[in-house]
Protein backbone atom coordinates (compact mmCIF):
# COMPACT_ATOMS: atom_id res chain seq x y z
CA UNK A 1 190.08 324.94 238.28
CA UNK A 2 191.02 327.08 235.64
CA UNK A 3 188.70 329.25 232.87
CA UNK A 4 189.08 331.32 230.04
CA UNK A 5 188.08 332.73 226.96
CA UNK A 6 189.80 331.18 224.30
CA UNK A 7 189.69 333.00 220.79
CA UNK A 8 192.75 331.21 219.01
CA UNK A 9 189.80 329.29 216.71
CA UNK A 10 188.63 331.87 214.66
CA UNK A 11 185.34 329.20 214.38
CA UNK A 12 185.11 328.38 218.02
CA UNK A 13 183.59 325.19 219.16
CA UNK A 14 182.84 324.00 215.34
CA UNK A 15 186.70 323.67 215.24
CA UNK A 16 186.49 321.04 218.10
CA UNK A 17 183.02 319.02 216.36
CA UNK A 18 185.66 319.21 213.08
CA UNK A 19 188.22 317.50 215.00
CA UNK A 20 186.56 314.93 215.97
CA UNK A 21 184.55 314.46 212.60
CA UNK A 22 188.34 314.63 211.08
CA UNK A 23 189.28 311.93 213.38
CA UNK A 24 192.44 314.03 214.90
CA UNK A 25 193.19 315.71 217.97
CA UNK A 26 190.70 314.71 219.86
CA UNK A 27 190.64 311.85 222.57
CA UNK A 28 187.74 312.37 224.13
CA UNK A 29 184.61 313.94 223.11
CA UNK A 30 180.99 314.06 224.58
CA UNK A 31 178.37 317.20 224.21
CA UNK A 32 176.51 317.49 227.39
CA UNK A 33 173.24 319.75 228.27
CA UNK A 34 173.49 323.56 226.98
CA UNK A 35 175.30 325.62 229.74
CA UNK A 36 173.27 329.33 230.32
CA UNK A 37 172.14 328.22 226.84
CA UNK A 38 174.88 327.86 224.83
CA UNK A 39 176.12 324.61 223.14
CA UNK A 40 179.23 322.55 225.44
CA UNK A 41 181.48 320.03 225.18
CA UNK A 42 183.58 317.75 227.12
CA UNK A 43 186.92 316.98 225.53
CA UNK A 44 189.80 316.11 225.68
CA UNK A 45 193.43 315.77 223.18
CA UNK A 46 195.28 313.10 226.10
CA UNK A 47 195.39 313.04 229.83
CA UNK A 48 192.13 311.77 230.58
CA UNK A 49 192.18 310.55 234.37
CA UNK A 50 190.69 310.56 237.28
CA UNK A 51 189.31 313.81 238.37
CA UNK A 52 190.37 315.79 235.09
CA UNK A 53 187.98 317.35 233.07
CA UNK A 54 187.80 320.24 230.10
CA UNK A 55 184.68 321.97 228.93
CA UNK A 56 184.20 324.34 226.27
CA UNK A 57 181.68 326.14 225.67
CA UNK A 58 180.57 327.97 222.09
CA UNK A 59 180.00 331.90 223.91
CA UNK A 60 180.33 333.05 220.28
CA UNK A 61 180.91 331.30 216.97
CA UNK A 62 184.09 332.62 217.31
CA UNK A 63 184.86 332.15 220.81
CA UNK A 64 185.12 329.34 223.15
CA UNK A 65 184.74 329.66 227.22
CA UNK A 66 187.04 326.78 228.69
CA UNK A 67 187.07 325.39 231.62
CA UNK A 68 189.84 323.28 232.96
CA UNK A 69 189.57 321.08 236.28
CA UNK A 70 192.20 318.60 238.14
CA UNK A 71 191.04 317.33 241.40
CA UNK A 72 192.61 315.61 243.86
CA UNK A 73 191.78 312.18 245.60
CA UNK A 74 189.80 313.07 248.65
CA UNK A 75 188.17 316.15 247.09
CA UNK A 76 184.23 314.78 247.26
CA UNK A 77 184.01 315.88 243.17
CA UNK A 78 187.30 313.32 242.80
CA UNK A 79 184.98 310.97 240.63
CA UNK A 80 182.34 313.66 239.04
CA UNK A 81 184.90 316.09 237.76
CA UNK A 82 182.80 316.97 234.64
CA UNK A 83 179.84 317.70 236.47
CA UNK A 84 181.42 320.09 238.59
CA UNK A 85 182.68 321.66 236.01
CA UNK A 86 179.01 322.33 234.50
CA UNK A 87 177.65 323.52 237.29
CA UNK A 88 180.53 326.58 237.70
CA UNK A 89 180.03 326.98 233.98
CA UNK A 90 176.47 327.69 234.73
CA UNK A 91 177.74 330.41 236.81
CA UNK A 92 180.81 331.46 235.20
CA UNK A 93 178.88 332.45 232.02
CA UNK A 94 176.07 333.97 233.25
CA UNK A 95 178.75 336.14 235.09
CA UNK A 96 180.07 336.97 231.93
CA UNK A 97 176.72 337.78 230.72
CA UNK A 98 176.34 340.55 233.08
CA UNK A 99 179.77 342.09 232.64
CA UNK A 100 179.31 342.54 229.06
């Protein structure tokens, strides 16, 4: 699992919402549940599989927080990879919070 801030999109997780609006980039695409209250998304631009997952979420209008996951068969997550990845968002940002 893998995280970070990513501020290469000056308009943060609007540029992925105009990607898929666009109809580019994007393969996969789903808004879940507000993580630590702040808007998320699970997406994807190719290499959708089994126990991969990416999550951004909007920390800023010009910053994303990304999480990256790629488990491996036997790992008890293997077939939930997203939801992992929420719940360590959860954390993750409120962490952030804090250190701020």
């Amino acid at each position: 699992m893998t995280g970070h801030l990513d501020v290469s999109e000056p308009d943060g997780l609007s540029h992925l919402y105009a990607l898929k609006a666009q109809g580019s980039g994007v393969t996969t695409f789903q808004p879940v549940a507000e993580i630590a209250g702040y808007s998320a998304v699970v997406y994807a631009n190719g290499g959708e599989g089994p126990g991969v997952c990416n999550l951004a979420i909007g920390v800023r209008d010009d910053m994303m927080y990304v999480l990256t996951t790629q488990l491996f068969k036997g790992n008890p997550k293997y077939e939930d990879p997203c939801g992992l990845l929420e719940r360590f968002a959860e954390f993750a940002v409120q962490h952030l919070r804090h250190a701020q």
